[in-house]
N, C-alpha and C. Protein backbone atom coordinates (compact mmCIF):
# COMPACT_ATOMS: atom_id res chain seq x y z
N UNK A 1 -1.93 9.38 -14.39
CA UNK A 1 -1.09 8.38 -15.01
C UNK A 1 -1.87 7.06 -15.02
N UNK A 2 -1.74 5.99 -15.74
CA UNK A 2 -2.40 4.91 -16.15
C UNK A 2 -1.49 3.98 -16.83
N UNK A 3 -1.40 2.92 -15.87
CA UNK A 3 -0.12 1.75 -16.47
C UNK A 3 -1.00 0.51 -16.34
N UNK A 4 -0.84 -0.08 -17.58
CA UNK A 4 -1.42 -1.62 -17.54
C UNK A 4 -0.25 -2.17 -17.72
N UNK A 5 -0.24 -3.70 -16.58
CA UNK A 5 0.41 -4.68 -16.79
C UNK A 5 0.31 -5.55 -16.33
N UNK A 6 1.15 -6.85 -16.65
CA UNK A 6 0.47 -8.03 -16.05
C UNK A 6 1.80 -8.38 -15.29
N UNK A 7 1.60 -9.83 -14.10
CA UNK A 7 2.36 -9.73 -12.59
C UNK A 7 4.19 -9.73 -13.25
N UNK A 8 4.26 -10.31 -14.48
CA UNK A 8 5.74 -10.28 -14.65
C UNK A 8 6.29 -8.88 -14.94
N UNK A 9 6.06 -8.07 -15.17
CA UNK A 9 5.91 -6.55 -14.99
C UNK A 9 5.92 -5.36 -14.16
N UNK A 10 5.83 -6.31 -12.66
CA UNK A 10 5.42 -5.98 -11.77
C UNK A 10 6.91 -5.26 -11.29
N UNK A 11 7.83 -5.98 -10.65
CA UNK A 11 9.13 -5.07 -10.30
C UNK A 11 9.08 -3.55 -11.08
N UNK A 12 9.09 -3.09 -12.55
CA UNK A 12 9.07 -2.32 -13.18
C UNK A 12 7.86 -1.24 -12.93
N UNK A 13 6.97 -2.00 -12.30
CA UNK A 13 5.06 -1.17 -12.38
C UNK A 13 5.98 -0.42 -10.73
N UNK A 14 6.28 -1.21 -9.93
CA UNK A 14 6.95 -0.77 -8.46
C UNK A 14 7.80 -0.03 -8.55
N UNK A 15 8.89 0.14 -9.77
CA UNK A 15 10.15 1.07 -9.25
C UNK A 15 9.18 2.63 -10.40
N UNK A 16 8.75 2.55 -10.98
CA UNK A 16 7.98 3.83 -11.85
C UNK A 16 7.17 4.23 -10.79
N UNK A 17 6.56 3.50 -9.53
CA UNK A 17 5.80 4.36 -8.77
C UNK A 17 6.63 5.23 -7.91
N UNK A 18 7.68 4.30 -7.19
CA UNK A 18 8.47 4.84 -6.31
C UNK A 18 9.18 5.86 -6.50
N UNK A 19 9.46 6.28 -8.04
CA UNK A 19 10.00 7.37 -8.71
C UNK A 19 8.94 8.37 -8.85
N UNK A 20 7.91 8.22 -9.16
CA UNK A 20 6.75 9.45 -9.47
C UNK A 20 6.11 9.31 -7.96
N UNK A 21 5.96 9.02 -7.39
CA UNK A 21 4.82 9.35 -6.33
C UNK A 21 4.88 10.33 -5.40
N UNK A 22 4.45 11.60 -5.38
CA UNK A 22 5.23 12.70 -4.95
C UNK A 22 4.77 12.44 -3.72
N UNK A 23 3.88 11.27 -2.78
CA UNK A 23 3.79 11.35 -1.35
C UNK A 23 4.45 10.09 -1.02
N UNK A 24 4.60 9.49 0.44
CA UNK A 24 4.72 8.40 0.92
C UNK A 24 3.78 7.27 1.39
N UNK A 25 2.48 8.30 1.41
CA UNK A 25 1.14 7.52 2.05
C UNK A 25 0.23 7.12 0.71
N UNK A 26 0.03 6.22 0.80
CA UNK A 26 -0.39 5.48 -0.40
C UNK A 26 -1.65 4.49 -0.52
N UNK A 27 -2.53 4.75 -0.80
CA UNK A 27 -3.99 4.24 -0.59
C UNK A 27 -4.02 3.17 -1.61
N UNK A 28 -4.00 1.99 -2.11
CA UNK A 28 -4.49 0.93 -2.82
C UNK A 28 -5.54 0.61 -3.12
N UNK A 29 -6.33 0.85 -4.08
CA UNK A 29 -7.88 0.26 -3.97
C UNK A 29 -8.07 -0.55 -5.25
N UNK A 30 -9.08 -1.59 -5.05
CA UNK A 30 -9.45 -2.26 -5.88
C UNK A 30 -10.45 -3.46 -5.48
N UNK A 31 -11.13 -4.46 -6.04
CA UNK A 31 -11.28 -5.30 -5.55
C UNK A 31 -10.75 -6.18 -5.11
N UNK A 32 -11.42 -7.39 -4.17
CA UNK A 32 -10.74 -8.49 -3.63
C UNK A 32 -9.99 -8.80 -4.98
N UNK A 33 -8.96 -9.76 -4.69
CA UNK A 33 -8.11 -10.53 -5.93
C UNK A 33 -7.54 -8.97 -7.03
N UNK A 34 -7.36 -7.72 -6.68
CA UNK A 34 -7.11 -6.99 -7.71
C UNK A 34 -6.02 -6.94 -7.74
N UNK A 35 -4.91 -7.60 -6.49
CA UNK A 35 -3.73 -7.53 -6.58
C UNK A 35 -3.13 -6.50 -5.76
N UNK A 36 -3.83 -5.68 -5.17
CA UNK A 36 -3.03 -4.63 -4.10
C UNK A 36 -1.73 -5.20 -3.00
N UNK A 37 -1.88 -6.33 -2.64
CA UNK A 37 -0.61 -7.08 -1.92
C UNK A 37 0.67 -7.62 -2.35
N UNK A 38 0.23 -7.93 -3.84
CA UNK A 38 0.99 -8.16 -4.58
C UNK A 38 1.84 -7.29 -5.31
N UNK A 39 1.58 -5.62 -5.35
CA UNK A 39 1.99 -4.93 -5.33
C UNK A 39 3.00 -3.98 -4.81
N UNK A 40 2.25 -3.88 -3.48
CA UNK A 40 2.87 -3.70 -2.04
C UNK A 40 3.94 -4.83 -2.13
N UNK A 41 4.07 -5.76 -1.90
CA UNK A 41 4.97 -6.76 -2.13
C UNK A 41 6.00 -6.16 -2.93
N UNK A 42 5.74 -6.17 -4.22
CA UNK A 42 7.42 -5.65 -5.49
C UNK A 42 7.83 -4.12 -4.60
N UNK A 43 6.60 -3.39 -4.20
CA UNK A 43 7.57 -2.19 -3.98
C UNK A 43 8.47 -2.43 -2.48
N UNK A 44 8.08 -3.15 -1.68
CA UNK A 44 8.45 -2.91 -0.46
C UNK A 44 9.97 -3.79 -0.80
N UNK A 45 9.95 -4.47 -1.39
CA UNK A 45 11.15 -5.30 -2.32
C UNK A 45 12.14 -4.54 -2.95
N UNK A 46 11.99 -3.59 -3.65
CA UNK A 46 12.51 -2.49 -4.56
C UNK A 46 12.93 -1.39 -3.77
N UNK A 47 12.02 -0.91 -2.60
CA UNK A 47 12.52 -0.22 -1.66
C UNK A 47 13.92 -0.47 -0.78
N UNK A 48 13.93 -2.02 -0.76
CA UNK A 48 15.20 -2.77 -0.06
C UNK A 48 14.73 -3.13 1.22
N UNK A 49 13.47 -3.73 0.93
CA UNK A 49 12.65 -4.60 2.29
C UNK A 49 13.42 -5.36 2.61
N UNK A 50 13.98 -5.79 3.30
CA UNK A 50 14.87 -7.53 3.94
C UNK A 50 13.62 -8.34 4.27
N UNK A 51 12.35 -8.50 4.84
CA UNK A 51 11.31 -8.97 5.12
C UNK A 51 10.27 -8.98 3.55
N UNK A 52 9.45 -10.48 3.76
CA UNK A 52 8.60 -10.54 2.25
C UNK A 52 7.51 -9.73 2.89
N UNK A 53 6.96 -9.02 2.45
CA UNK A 53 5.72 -8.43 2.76
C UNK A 53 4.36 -9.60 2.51
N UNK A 54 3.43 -9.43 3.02
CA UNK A 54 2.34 -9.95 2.54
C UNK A 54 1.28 -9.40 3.22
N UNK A 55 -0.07 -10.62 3.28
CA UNK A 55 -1.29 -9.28 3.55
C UNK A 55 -1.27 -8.73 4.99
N UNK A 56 -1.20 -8.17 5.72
CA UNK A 56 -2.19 -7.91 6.75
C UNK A 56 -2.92 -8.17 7.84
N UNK A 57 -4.29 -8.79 6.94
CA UNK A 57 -5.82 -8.85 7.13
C UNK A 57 -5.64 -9.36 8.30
N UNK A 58 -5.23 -10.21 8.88
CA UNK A 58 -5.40 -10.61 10.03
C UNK A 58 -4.47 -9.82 11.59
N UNK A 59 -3.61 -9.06 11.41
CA UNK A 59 -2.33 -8.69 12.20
C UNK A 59 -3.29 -6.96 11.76
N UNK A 60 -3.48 -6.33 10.87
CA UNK A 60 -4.45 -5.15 10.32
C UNK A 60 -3.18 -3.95 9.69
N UNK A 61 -1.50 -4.57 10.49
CA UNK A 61 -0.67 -3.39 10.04
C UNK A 61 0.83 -4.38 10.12
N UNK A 62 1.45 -4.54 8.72
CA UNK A 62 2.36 -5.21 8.81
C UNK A 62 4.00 -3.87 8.80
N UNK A 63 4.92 -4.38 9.41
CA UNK A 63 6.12 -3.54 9.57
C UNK A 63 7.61 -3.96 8.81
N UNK A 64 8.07 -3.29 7.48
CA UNK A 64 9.03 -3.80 7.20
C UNK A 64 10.21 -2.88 7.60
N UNK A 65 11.48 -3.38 7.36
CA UNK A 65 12.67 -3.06 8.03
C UNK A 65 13.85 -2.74 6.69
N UNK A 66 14.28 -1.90 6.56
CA UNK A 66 15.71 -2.47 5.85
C UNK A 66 16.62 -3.14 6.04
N UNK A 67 18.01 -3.20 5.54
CA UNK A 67 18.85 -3.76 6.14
C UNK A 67 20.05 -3.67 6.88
N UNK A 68 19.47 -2.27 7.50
CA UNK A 68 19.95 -1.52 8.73
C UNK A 68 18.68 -1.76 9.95
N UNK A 69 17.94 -2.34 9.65
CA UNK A 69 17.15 -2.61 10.59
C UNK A 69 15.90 -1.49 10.66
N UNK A 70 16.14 -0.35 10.08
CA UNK A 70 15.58 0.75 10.05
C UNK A 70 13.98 0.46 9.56
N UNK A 71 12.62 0.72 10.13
CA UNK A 71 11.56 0.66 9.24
C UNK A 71 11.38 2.30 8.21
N UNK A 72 10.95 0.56 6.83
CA UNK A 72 11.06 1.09 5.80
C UNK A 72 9.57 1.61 5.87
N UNK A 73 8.90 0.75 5.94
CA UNK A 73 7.49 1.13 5.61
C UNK A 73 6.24 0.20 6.87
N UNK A 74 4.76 1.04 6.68
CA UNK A 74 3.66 -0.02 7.15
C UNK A 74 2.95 -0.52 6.24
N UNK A 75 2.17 -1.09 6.33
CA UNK A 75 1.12 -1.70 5.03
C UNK A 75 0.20 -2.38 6.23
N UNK A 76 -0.91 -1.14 5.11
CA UNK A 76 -1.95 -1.78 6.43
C UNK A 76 -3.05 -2.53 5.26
N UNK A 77 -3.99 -3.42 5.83
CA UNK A 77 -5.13 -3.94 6.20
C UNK A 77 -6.19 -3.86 6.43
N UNK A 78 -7.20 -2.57 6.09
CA UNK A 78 -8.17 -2.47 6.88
C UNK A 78 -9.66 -2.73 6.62
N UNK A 79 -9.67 -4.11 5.88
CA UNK A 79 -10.61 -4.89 5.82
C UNK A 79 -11.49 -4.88 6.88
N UNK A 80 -11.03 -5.67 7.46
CA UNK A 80 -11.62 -6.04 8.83
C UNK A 80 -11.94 -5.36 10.01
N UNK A 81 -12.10 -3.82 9.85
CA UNK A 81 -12.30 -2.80 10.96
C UNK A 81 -13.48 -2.89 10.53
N UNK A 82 -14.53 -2.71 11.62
CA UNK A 82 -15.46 -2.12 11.99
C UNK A 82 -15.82 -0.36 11.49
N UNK A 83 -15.05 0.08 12.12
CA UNK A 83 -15.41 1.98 12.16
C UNK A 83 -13.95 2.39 12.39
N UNK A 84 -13.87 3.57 12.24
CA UNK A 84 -12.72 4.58 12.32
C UNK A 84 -11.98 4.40 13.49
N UNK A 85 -12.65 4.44 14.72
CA UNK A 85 -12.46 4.51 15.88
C UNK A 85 -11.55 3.36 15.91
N UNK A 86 -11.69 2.13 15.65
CA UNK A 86 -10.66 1.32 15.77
C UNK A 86 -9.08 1.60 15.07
N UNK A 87 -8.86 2.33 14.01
CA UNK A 87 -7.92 2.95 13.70
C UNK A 87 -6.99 4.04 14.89
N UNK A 88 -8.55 4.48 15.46
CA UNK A 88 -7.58 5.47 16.54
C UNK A 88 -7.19 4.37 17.78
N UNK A 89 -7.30 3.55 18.09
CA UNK A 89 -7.42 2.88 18.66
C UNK A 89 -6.08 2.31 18.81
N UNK A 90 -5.48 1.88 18.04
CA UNK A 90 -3.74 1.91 17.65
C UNK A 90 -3.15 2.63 17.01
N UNK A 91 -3.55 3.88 17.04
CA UNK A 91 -2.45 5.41 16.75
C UNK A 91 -2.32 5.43 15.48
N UNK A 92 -3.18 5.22 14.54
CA UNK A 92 -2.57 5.44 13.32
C UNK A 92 -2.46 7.25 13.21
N UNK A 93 -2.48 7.86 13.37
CA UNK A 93 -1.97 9.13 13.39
C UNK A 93 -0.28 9.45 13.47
N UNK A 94 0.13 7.98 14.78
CA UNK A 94 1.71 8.13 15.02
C UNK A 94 2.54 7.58 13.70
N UNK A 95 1.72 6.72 13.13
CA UNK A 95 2.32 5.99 11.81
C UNK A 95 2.21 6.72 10.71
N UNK A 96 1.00 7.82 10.45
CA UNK A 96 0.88 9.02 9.53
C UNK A 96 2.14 10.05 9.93
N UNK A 97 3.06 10.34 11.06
CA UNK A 97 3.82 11.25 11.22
C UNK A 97 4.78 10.52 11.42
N UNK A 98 5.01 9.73 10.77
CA UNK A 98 6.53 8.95 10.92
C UNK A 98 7.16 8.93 9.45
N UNK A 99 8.66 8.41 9.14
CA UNK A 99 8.85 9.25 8.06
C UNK A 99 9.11 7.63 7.14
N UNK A 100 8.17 7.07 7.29
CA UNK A 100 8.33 5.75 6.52
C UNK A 100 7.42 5.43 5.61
N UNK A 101 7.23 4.95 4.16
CA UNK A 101 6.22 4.65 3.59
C UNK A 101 5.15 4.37 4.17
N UNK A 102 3.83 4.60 3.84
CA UNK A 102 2.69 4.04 4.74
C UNK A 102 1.90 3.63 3.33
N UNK A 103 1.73 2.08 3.33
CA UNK A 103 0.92 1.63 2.44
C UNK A 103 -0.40 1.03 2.97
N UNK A 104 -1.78 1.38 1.96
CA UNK A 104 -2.88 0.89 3.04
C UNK A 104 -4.14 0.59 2.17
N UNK A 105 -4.68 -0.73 1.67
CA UNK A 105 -5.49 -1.57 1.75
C UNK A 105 -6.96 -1.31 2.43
N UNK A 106 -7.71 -1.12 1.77
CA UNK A 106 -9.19 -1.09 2.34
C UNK A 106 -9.34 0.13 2.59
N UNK A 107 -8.69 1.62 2.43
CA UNK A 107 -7.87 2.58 3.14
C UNK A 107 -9.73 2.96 3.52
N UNK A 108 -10.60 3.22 2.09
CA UNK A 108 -11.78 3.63 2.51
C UNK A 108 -12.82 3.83 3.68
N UNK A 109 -12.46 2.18 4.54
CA UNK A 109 -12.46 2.16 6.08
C UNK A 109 -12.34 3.26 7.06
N UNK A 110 -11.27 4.01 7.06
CA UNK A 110 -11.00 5.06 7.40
C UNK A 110 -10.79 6.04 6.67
N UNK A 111 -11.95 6.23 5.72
CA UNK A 111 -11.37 7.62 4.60
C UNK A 111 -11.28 8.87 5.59
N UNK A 112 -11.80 9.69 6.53
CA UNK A 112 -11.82 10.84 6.91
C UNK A 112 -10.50 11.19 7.75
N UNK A 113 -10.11 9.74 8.03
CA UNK A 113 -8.59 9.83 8.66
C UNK A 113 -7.29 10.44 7.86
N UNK A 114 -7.50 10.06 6.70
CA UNK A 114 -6.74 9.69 5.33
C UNK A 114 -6.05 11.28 5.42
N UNK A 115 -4.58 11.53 5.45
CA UNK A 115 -3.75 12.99 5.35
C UNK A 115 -4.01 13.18 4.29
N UNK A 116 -4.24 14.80 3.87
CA UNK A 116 -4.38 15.36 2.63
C UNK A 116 -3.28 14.49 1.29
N UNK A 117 -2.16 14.85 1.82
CA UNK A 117 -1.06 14.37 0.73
C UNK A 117 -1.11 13.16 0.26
N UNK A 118 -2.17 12.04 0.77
CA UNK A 118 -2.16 10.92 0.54
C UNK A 118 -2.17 10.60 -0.79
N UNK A 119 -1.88 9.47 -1.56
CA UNK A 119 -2.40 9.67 -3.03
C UNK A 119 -3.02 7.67 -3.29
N UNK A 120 -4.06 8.21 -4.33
CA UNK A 120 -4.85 6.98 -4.40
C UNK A 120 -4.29 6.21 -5.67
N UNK A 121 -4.01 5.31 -5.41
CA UNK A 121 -3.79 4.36 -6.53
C UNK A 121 -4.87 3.43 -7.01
N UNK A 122 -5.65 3.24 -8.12
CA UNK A 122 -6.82 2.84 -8.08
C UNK A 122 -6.54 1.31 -9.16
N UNK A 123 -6.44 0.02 -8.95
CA UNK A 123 -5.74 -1.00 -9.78
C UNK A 123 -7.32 -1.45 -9.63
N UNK A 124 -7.52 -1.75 -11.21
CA UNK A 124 -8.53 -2.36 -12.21
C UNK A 124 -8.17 -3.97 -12.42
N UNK A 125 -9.03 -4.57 -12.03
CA UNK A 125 -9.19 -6.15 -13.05
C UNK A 125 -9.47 -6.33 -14.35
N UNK A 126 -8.32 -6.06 -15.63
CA UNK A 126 -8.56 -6.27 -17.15
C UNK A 126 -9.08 -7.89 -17.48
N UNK A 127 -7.85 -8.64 -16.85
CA UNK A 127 -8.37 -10.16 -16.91
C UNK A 127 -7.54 -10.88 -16.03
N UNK A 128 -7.61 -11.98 -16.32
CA UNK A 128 -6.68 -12.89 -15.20
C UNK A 128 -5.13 -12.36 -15.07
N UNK A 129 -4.25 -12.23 -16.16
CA UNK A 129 -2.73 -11.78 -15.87
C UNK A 129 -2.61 -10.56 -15.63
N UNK A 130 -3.64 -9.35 -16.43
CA UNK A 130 -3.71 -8.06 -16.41
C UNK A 130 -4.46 -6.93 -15.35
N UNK A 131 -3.70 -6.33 -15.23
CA UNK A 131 -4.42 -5.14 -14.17
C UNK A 131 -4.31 -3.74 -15.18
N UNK A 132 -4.63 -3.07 -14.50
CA UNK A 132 -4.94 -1.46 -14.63
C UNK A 132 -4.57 -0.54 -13.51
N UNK A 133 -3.56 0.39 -13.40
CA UNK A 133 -3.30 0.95 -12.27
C UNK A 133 -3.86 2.48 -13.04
N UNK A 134 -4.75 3.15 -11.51
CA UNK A 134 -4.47 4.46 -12.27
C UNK A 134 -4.21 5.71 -11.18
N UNK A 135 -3.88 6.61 -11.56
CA UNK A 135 -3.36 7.31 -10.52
C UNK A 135 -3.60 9.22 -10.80
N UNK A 136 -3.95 9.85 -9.88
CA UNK A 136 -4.55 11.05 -10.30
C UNK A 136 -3.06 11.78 -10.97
């Protein structure tokens, strides 16, 4: 699948994923500025986040909640790792077997970690308003 659009579009680009994405674990890639947070953002919104999502990079795994308090999802960060080992390092395995969205940024960091079912979302820079999402 392959959706171009630009950020006012975005709620709509979020609820078409959340409907087709036959996994929960969700790999983001693109370059810096490609918009992967901003993404993560509309869906975790659409999902019925009570919390704004944003990046990460510094915290490496952010936690949203519904509004039962329940976590909805993680969204990770993983810019800033070093090696794999730091992934095991705070259990991401326990957050792969939990039954909450897992959204994840830089995911490549730890590709060998990455669960089969995962699915890659690959968002393109067309131009300044426009992206490119594409998806196997």
């Amino acid at each position: 699948m392959e959706i171009t659009y630009t950020e006012n579009q975005i709620t709509e680009v979020a609820d078409k994923l959340i409907e087709t994405l036959p996994s929960k674990i969700v790999c983001f890639n693109g370059e810096m500025g490609a918009g992967k947070t901003t993404l993560i953002k509309a869906i975790v919104k659409q999902l019925g986040g009570v919390d704004e999502a944003n990046s990460p990079t510094f915290g490496i795994v952010n936690e949203y909640n519904d509004a039962e308090n329940q976590v909805l999802a993680y969204h990770f960060d993983f810019y800033r790792l070093n090696d794999e080992n730091e992934a095991y390092d705070f259990g991401i395995e326990d957050y792969f077997n939990s039954d909450a969205w897992i959204f994840m940024e830089w995911s490549e960091k730890i590709e060998s970690l990455i669960p089969d079912d995962a699915i890659m979302v690959a968002i393109q820079v067309i131009d300044r308003t426009t992206r490119k999402l594409n998806l196997p």
